[in-house]
PDB file of N, CA and C in Angstrom:
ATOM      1  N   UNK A   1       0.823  -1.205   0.000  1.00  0.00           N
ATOM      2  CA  UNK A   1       0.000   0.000   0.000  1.00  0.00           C
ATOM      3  C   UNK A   1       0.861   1.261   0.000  1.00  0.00           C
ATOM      4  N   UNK A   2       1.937   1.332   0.561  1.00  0.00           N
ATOM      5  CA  UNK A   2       3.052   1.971   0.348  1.00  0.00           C
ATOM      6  C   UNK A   2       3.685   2.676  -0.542  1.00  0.00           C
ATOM      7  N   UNK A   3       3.621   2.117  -1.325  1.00  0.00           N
ATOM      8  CA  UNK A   3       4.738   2.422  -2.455  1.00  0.00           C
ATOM      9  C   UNK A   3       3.359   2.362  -3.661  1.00  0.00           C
ATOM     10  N   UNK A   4       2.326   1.968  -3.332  1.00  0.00           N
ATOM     11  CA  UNK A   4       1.338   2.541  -4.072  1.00  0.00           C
ATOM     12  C   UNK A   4       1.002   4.482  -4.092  1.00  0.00           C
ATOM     13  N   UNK A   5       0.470   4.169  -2.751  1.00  0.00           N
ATOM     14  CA  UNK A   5       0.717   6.110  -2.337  1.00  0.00           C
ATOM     15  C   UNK A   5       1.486   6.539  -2.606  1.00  0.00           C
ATOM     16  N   UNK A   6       3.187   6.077  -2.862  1.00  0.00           N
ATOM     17  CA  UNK A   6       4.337   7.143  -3.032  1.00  0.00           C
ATOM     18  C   UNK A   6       3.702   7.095  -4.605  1.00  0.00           C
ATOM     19  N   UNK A   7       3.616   6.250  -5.323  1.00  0.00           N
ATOM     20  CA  UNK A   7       3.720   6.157  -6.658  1.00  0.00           C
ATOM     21  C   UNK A   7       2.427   7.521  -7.277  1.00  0.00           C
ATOM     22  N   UNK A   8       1.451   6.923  -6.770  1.00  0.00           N
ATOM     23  CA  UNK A   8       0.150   7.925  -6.807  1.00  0.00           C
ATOM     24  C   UNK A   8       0.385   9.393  -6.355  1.00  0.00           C
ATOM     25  N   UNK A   9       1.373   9.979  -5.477  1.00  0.00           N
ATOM     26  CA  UNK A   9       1.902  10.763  -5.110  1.00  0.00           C
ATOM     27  C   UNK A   9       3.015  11.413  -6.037  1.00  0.00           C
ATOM     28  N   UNK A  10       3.889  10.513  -6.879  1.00  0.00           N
ATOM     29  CA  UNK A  10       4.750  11.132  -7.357  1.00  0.00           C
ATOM     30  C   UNK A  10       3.805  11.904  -8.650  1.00  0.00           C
ATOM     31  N   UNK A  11       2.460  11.141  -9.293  1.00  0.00           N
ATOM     32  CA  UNK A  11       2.082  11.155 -10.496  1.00  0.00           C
ATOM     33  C   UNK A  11       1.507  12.608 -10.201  1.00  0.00           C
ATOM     34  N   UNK A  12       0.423  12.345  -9.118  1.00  0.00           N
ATOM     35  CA  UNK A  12       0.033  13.591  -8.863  1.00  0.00           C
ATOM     36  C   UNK A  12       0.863  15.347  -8.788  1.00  0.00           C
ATOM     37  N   UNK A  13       1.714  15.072  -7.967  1.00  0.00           N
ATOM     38  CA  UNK A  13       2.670  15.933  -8.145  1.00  0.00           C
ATOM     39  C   UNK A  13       3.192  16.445  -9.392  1.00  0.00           C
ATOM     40  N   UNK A  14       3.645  15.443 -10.265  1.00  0.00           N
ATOM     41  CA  UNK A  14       3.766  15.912 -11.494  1.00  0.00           C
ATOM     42  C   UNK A  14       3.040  16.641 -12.036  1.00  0.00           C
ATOM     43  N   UNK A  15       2.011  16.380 -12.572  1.00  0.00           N
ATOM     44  CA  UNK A  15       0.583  17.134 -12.821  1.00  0.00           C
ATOM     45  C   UNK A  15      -0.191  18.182 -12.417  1.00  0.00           C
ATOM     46  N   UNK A  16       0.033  18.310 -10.894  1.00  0.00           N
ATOM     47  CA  UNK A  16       0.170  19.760 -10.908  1.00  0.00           C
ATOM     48  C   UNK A  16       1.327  20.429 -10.905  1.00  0.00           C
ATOM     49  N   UNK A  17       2.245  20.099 -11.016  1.00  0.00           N
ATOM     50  CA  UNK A  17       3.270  21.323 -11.762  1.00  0.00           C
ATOM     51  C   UNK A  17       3.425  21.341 -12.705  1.00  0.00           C
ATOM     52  N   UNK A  18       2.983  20.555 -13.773  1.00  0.00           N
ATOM     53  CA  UNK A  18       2.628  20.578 -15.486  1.00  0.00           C
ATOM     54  C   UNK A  18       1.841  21.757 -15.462  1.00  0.00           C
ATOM     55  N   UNK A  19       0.586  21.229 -15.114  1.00  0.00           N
ATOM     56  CA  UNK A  19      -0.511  22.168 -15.296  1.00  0.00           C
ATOM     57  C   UNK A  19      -0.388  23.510 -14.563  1.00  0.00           C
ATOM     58  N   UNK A  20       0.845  23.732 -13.342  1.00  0.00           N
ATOM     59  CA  UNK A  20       0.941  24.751 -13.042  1.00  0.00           C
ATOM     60  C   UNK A  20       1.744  25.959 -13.924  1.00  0.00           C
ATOM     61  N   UNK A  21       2.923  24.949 -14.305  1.00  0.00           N
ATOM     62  CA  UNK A  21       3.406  25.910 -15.830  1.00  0.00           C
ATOM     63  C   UNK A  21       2.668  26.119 -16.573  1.00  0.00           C
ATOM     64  N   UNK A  22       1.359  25.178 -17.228  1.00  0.00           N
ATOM     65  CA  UNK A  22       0.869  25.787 -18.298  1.00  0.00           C
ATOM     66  C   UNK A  22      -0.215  26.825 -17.980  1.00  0.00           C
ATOM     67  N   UNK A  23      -0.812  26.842 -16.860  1.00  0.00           N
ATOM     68  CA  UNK A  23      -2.096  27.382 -16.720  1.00  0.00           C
ATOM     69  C   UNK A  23      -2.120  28.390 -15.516  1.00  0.00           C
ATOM     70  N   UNK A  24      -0.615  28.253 -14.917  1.00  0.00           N
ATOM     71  CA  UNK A  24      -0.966  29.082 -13.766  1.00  0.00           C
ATOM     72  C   UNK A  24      -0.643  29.052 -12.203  1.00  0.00           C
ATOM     73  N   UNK A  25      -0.067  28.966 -11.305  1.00  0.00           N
ATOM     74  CA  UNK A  25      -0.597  28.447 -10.060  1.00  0.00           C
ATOM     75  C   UNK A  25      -1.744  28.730  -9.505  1.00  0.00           C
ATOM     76  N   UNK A  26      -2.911  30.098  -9.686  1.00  0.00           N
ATOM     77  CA  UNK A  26      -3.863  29.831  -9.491  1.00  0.00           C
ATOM     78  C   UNK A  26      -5.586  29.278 -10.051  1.00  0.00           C
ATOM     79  N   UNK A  27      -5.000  28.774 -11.295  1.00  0.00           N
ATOM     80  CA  UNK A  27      -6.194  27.972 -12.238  1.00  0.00           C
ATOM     81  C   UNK A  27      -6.677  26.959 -11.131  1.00  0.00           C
ATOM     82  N   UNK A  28      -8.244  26.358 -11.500  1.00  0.00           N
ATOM     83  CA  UNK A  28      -8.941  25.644 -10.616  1.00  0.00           C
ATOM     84  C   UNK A  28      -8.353  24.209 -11.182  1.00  0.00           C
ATOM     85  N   UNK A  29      -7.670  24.090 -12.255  1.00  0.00           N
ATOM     86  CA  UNK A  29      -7.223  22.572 -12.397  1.00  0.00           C
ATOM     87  C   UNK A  29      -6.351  22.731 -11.125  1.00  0.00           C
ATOM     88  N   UNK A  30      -5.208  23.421 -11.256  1.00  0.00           N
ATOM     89  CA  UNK A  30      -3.887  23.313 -10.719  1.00  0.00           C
ATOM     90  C   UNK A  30      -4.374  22.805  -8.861  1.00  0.00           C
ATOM     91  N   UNK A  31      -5.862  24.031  -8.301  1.00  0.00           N
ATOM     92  CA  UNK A  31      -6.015  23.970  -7.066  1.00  0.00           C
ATOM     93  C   UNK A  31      -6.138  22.673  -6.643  1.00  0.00           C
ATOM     94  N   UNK A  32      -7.151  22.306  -7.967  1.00  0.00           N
ATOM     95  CA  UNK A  32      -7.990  20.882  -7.310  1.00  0.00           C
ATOM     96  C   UNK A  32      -6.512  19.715  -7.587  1.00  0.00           C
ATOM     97  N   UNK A  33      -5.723  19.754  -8.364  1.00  0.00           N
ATOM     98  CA  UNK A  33      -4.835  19.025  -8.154  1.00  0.00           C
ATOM     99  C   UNK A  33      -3.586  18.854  -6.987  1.00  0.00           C
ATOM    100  N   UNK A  34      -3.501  20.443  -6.066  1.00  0.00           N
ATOM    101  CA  UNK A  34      -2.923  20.338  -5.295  1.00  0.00           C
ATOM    102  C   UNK A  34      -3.545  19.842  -4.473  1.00  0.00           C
ATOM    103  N   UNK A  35      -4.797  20.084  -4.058  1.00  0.00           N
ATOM    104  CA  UNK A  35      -5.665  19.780  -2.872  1.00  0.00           C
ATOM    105  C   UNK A  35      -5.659  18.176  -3.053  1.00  0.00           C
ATOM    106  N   UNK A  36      -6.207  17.113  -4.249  1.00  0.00           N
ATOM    107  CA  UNK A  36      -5.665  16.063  -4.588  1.00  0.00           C
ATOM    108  C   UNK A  36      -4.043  15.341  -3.742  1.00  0.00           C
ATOM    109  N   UNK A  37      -3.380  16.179  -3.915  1.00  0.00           N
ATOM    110  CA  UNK A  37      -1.791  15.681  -3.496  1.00  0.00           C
ATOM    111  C   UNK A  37      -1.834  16.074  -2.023  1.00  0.00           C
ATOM    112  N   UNK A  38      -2.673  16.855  -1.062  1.00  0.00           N
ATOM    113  CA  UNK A  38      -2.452  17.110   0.198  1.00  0.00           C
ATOM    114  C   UNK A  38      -3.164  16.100   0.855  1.00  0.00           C
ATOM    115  N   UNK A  39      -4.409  15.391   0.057  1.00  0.00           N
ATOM    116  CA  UNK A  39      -5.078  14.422   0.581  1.00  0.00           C
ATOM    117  C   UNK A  39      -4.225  13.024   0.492  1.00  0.00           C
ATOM    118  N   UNK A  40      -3.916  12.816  -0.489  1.00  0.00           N
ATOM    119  CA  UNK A  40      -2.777  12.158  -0.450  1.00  0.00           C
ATOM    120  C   UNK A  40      -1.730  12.001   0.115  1.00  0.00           C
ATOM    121  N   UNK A  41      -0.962  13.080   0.782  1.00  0.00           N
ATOM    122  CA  UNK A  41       0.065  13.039   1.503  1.00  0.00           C
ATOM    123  C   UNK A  41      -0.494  12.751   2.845  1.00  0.00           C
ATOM    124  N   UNK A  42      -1.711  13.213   3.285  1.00  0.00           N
ATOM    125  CA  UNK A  42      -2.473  12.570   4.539  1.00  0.00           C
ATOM    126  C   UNK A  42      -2.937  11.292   4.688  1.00  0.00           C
ATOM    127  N   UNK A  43      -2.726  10.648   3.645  1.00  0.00           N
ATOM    128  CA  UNK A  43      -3.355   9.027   3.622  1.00  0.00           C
ATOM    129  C   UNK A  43      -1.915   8.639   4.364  1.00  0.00           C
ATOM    130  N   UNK A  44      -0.717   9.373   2.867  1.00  0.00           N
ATOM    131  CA  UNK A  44       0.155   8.399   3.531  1.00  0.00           C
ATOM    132  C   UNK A  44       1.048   8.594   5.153  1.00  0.00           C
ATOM    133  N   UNK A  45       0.731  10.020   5.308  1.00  0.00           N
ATOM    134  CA  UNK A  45       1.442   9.994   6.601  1.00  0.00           C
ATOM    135  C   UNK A  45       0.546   9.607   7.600  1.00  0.00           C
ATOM    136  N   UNK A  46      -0.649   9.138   7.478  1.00  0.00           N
ATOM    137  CA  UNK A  46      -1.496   7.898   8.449  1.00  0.00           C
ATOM    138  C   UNK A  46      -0.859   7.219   8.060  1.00  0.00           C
ATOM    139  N   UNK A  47      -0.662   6.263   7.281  1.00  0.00           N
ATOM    140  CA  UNK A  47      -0.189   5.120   7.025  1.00  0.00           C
ATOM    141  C   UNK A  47       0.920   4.950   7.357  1.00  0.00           C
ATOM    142  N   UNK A  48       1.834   5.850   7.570  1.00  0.00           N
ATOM    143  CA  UNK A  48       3.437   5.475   7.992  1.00  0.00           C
ATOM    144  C   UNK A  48       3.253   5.585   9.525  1.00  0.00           C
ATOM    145  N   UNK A  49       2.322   6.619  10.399  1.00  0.00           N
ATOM    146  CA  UNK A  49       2.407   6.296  11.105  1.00  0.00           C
ATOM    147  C   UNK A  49       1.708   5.195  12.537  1.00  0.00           C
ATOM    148  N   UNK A  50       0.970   4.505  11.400  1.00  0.00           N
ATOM    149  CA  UNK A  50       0.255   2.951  12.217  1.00  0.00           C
ATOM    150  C   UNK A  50       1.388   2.148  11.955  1.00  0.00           C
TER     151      UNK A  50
END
């Protein structure tokens, strides 16, 4: 499950900083993709720490 989240994490990340070069840092793709990667980083830092 691990290295699933990092993986899902790295993709995400990417993607919004794609879309942040192309569109902006404050376009609603870019937000909803960061907000995406913060939920994500909260799965996994539950998960690392159980």
């Amino acid at each position: 499950m691990i290295k699933e989240l990092e993986s899902q994490i790295c993709s995400m990340r990417m993607l919004m900083i794609e879309t942040a070069d192309e569109k902006g840092f404050t376009h609603p793709d870019t937000v909803e993709y960061s907000q995406a990667l913060d939920e994500l980083l909260n799965i996994y830092d539950e998960s690392r720490s159980n």
